[in-house]
Each structure stands twice: as structure tokens, then as C-alpha cells.
Protein backbone atom coordinates (compact mmCIF):
# COMPACT_ATOMS: atom_id res chain seq x y z
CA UNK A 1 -14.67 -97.19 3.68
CA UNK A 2 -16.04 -94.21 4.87
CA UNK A 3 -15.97 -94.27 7.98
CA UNK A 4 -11.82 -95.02 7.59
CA UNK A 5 -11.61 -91.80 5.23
CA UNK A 6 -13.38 -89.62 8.19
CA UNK A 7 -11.11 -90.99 10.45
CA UNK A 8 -8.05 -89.70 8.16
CA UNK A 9 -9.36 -86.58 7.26
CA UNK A 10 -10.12 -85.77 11.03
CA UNK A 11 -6.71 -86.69 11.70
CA UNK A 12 -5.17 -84.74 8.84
CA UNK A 13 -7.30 -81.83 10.30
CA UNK A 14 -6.17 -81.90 13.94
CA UNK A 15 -2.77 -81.59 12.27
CA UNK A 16 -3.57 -78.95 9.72
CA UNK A 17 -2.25 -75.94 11.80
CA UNK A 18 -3.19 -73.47 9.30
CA UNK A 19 -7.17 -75.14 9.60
CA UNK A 20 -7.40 -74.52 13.58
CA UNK A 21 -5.96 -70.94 13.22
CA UNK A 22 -8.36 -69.85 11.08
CA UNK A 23 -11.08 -71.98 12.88
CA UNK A 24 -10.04 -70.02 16.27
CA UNK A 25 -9.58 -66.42 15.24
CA UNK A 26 -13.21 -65.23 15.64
CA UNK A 27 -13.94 -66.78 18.66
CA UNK A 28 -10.82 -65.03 19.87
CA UNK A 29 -11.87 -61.96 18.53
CA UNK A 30 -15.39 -62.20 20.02
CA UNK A 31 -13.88 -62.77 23.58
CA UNK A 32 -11.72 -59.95 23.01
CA UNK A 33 -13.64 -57.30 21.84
CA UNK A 34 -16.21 -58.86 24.84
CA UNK A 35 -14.06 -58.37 27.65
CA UNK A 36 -13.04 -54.97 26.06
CA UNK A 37 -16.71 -53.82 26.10
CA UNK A 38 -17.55 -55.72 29.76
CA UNK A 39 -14.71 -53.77 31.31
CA UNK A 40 -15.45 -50.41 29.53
CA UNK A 41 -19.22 -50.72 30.50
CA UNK A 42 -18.86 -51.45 34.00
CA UNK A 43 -15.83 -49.77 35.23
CA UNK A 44 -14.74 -47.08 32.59
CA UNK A 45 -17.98 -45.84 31.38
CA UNK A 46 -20.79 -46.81 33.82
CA UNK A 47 -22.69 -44.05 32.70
CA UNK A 48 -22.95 -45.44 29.08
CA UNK A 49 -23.96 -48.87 30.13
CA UNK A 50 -26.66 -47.13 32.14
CA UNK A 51 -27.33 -45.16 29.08
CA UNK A 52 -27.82 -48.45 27.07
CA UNK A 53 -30.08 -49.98 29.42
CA UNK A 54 -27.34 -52.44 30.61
CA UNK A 55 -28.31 -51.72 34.34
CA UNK A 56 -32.25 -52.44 33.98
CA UNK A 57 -31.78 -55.92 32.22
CA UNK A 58 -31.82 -58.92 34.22
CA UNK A 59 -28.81 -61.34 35.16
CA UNK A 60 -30.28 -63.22 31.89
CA UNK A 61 -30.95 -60.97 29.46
CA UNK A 62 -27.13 -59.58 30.41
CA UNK A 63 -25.72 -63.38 29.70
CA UNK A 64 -28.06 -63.70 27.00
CA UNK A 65 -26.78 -60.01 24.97
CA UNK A 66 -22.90 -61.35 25.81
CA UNK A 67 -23.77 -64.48 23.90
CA UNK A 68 -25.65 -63.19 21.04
CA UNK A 69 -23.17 -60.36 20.77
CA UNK A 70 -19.95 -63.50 20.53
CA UNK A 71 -22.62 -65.01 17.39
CA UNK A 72 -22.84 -61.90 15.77
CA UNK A 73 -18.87 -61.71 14.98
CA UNK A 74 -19.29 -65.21 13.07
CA UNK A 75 -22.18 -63.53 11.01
CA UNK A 76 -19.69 -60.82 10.27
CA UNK A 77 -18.74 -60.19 6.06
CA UNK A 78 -15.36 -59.27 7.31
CA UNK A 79 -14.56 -61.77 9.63
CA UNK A 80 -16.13 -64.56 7.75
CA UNK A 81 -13.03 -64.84 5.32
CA UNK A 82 -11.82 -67.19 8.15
CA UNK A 83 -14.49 -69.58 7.67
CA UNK A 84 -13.77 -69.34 3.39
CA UNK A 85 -10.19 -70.16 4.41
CA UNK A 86 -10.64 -73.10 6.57
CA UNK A 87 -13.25 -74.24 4.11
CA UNK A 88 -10.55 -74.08 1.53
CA UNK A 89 -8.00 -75.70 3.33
CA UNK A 90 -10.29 -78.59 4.03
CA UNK A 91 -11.04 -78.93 0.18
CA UNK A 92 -8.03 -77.31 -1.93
CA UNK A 93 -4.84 -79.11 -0.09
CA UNK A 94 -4.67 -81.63 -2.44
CA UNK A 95 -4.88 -79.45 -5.59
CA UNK A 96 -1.84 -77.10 -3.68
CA UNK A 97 0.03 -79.82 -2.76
CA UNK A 98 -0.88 -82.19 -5.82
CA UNK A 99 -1.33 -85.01 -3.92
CA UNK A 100 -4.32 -86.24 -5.45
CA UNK A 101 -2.71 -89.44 -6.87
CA UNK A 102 -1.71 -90.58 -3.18
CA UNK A 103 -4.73 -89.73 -2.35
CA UNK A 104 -7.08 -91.56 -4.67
CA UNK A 105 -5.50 -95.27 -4.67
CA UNK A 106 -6.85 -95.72 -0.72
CA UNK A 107 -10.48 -94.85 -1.31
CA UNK A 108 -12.92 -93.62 -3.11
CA UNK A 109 -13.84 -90.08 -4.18
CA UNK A 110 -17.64 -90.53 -3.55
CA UNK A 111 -15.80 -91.11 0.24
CA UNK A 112 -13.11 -88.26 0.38
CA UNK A 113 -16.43 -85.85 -0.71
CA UNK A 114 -18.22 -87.12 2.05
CA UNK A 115 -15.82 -87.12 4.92
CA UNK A 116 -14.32 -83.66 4.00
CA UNK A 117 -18.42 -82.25 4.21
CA UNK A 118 -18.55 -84.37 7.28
CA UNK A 119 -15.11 -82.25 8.67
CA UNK A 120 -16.35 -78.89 6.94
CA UNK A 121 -19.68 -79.35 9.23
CA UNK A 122 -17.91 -80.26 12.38
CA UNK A 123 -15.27 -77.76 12.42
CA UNK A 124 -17.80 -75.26 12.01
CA UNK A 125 -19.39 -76.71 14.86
CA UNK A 126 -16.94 -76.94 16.98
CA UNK A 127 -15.97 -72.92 16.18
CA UNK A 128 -19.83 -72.25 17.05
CA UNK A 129 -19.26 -73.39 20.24
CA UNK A 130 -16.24 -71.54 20.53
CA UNK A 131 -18.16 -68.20 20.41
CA UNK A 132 -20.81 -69.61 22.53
CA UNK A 133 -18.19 -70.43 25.02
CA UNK A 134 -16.40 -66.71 24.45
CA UNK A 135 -20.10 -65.13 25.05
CA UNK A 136 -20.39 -67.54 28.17
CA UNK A 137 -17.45 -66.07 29.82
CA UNK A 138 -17.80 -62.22 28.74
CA UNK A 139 -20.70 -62.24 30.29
CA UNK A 140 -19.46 -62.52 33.62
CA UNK A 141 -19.59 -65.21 35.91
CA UNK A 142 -21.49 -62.49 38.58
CA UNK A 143 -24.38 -62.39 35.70
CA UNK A 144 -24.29 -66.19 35.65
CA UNK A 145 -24.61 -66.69 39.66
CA UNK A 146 -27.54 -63.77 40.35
CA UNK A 147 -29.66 -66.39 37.80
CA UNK A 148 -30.12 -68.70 41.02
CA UNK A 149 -30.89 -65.63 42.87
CA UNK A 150 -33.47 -64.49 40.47
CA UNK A 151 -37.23 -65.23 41.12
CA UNK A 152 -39.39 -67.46 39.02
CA UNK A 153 -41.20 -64.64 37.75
CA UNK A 154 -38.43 -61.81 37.33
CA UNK A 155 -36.93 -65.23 34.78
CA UNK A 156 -37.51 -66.84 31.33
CA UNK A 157 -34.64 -68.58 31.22
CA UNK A 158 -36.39 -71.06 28.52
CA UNK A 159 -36.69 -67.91 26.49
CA UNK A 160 -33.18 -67.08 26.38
CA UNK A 161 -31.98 -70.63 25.80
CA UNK A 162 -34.07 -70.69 23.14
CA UNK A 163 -32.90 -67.43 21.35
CA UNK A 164 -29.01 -68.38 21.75
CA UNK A 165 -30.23 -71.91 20.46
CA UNK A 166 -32.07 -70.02 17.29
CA UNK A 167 -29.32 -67.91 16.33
CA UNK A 168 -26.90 -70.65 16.79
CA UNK A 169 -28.15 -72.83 14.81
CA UNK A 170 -28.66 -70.15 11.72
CA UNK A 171 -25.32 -69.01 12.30
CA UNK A 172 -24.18 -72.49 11.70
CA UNK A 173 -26.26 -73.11 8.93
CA UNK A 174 -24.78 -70.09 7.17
CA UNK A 175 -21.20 -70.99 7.61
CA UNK A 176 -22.07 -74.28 6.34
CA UNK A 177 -23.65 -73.35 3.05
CA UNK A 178 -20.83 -70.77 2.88
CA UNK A 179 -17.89 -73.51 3.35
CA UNK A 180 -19.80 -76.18 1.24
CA UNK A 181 -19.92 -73.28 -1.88
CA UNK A 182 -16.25 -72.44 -1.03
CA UNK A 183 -15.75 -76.33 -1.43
CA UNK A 184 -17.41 -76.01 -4.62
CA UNK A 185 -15.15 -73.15 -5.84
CA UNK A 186 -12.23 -74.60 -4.78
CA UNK A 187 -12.99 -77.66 -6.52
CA UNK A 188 -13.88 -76.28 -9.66
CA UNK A 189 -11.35 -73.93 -10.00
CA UNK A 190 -8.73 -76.74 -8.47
CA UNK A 191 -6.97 -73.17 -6.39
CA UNK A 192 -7.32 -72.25 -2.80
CA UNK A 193 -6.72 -68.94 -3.53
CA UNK A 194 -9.32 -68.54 -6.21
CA UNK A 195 -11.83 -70.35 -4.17
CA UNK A 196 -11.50 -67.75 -1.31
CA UNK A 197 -11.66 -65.03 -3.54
CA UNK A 198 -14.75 -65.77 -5.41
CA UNK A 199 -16.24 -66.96 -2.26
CA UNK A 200 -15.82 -63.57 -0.64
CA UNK A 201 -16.50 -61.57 -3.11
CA UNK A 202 -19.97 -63.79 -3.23
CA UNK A 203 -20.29 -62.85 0.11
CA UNK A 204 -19.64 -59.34 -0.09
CA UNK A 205 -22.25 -59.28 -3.50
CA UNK A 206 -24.83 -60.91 -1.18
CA UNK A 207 -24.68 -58.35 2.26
CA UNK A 208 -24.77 -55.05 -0.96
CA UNK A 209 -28.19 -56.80 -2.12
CA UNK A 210 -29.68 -58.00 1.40
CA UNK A 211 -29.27 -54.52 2.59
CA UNK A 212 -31.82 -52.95 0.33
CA UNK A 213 -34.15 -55.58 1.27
CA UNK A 214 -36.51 -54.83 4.46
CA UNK A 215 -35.95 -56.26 7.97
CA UNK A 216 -39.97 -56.68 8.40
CA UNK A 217 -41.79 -58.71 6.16
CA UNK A 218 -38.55 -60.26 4.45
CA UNK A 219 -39.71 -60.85 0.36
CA UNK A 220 -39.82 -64.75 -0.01
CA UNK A 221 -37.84 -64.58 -3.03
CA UNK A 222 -35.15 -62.81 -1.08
CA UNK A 223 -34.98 -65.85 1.18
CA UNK A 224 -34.46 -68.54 -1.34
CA UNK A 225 -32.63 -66.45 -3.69
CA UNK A 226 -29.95 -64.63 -0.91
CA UNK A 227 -28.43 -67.41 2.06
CA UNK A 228 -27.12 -64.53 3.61
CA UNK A 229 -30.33 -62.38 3.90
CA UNK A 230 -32.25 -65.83 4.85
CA UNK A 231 -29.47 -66.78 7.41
CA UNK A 232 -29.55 -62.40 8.82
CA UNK A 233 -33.53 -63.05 9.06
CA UNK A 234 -33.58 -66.07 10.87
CA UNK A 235 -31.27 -64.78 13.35
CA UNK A 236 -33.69 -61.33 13.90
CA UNK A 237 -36.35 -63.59 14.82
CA UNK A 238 -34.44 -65.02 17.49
CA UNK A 239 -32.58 -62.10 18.66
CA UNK A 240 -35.10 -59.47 18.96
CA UNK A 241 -38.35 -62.24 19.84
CA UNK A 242 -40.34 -60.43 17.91
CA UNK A 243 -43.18 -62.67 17.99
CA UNK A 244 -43.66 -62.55 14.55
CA UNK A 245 -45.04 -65.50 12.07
CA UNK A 246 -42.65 -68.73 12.23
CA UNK A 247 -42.88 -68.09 8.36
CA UNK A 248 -39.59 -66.17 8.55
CA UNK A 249 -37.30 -68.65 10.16
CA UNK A 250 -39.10 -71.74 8.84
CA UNK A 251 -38.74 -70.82 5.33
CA UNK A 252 -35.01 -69.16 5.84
CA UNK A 253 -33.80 -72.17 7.24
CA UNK A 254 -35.47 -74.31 4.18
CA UNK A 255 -33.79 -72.05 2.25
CA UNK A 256 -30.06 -72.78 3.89
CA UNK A 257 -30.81 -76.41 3.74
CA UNK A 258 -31.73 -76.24 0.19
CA UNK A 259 -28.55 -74.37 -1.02
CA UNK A 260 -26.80 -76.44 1.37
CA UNK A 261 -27.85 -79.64 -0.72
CA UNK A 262 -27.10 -78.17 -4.02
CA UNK A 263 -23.61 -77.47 -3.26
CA UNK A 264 -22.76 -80.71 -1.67
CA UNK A 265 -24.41 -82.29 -4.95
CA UNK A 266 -21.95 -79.91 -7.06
CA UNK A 267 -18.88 -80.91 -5.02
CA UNK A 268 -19.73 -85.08 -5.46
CA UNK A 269 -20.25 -84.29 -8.82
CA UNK A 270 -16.94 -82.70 -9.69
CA UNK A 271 -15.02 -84.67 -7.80
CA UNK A 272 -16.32 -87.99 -9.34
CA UNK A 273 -15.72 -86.32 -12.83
CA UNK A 274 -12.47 -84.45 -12.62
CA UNK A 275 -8.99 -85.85 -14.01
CA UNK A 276 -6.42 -85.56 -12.17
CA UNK A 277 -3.38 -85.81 -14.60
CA UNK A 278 -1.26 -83.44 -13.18
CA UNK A 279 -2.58 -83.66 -8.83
């Protein structure tokens, strides 16, 4: 049964235009404001990317600041909304369309919960990629081919693989625990629009509080207690190698998973105990 309800929530998705908008938008936006910047800093204003210390980094590190620059826009307060919306258009259709009673007779709602998580965590995915892609390609296919030119010892490329891969995967992590709370919100609220606003204003609650906390020797309670300061420390780790204790991004990402769990648990719940009289 559930792996029928994935398939028909998939392809309700792929024909959700509203969903792939919203999915798109910042990856667009990071390849924009990319190619904006790549053009400014190497034909406009060469003197300000020498200023920055564009021209003394390696083919590499170049590629590598393009990509983690594209991940940065989905850790964004602002720009995040998108991800609240598509998270409430994967859980709040039926409660704006009240279609719940077509819904229900063809499976069950242990199933719809599932699958919808199951679409929440690959769309998110697949927009991940998007801004990995829009990093890819910003940094400049010239970046990409002096790599083979580069010699063995001028070159960690496992070292840059491995911070994209880091803040990747936290940036992912974040959006999920964000879309899975949205899901909750949605759900308990049974309104779209209420479930994006609560969920942003969550958001914006969350980056006030995280920045009073320090970057350096993050508070442990600010880890479990904040997703969005665990999710910003986990990604420092990566970005700036500091070399510091695995501590940090071990017990950030616990965190994320943790919060992660509880809200899926919340949205089973409610959907397995609301009435739908009126949807």
C-alpha cells in the first residue's frame, strides 16, 4: 500500500506546478546572483577579487567557494519561505481543496503520512542538488579544467569534496526538519497559510536567538534546543575546516535527526486522529 501511495503522491507532485516553482526559485537565485558576482569579479572589478584573495586560491578552493556560496542561499531566513511553501503544499492541499474524503477511501493515513515525508525529503533533495549544480556552473568551467592541471601537492581535492559534502548534507537536514515542522503546522492548524506563517515566524524567532549565541564553542543546549543554530554550526565546521572537535557537527546533526523524528511522530499522530467532517 505504500509503496502505491508514493507512487501517487510523486505523481501528484510532478504535476503540482505551484510545488516545483517554489522548489526551483533558490537554486535560480543562487545561479543568478553567482554569475552576477563571477562576472563582476573577473571582468568589472578585478581589483576587488584580488582584494578578496580570489586570485591566490587554487582552481579548487575557487570551485569549492562557488559551491558553498550556491548552499548558503538555501540556509538563508529569507529565502527559506520557499522551502515552508513547498512543504505546505505537499501537506495542506487536501485541507485547501477539501479533498480529504477522496482521499482517504484508497489508503491509509498511516500511508499518505509516510509517502508525503518520503516526497517532503526528496524534493528537498532534489533542490539541494539544484544549488550544487548552480555552484558547479558559477564556478566556471576554466576553474573546473586547471584541477587536471594542478599538481598533487598544490591539491586536496578530498578536502573540498568533503566540505561541499558536510554542508550539504546539514543544509538538507535543516530544510527537512523545517518542512517536516511546517507539515506539522499545517496539519494541525488544517491551513496552508497558517502553516507558513507560524513556520516562518519560527524561523525568524530561531536566527534572533542563535545570533547571540557564539560561533566557537557552540553551548550544547543551544544545539538541541535551536535546529537552526545546530544546522548554522555544522555547516562552520565544514566551511571554514577549522579542525576543531567532531563534537560540534556530531552532536548538531543528532540534534536535526532528533527534531526531525519528533515532528514526523507529531504529523502520524494527527493525521491518524483528526476528523475530517468537513475535508
Amino acid at each position: 500500500m505504500f509503496s502505491k501511495t508514493l507512487d501517487a503522491e510523486f505523481f501528484r507532485a510532478l504535476r503540482n506546478r505551484n510545488l516545483i516553482l517554489v522548489l526551483c526559485i533558490v537554486p535560480a537565485i543562487a545561479f543568478l546572483i553567482g554569475v552576477i558576482l563571477q562576472a563582476s569579479a573577473s571582468a568589472v572589478l578585478p581589483g576587488l577579487a584580488r582584494a578578496m584573495g580570489q586570485s591566490t586560491l587554487t582552481p579548487a578552493a575557487r570551485w569549492e567557494r562557488s559551491v558553498l556560496f550556491a548552499l548558503g542561499a538555501g540556509g538563508n531566513a529569507i529565502l527559506q519561505i520557499f522551502y515552508v511553501l513547498a512543504a505546505a503544499f505537499i501537506f495542506g492541499e487536501e485541507y485547501r481543496w477539501q479533498t480529504w474524503r477522496l482521499v482517504l477511501p484508497r489508503t491509509s493515513r498511516s500511508a499518505i503520512a509516510a509517502a508525503r515525508i518520503a516526497l517532503l525529503f526528496g524534493a528537498l533533495a532534489a533542490s539541494v542538488l539544484g544549488l550544487l549544480l548552480a555552484g558547479l556552473i558559477t564556478g566556471g568551467l576554466g576553474a573546473l579544467a586547471a584541477i587536471a592541471s594542478t599538481t598533487p601537492g598544490d591539491l586536496d581535492l578530498l578536502s573540498h569534496v568533503a566540505a561541499v559534502s558536510g554542508v550539504a548534507a546539514f543544509l538538507w537536514l535543516e530544510l527537512a526538519v523545517l518542512g517536516l515542522f511546517t507539515g506539522v503546522v499545517t496539519a494541525m492548524t488544517r491551513s496552508l497559510l497558517a502553516g507558513s506563517v507560524i513556520t516562518m515566524l519560527a524561523v525568524l524567532v530561531q536566527s534572533i536567538l542563535s545570533s547571540q549565541l557564539p560561533i566557537h564553542g557552540p553551548p550544547l543546549a543551544g544545539l538541541a534546543l535551536l535546529p537552526t543554530y545546530a544546522a548554522d554550526m555544522g555547516r562552520f565546521f565544514f566551511d571554514v575546516n577549522s579542525g576543531s572537535s567532531w563534537r560540534v557537527p556530531l552532536t548538531a546533526a543528532m540534534s536535526l535527526a532528533g527534531w526531525g523524528i519528533v515532528w514526523a511522530s507529531i504529523i502520524f499522530l494527527t493525521l491518524r486522529r483528526q476528523q475530517f467532517a468537513n475535508e
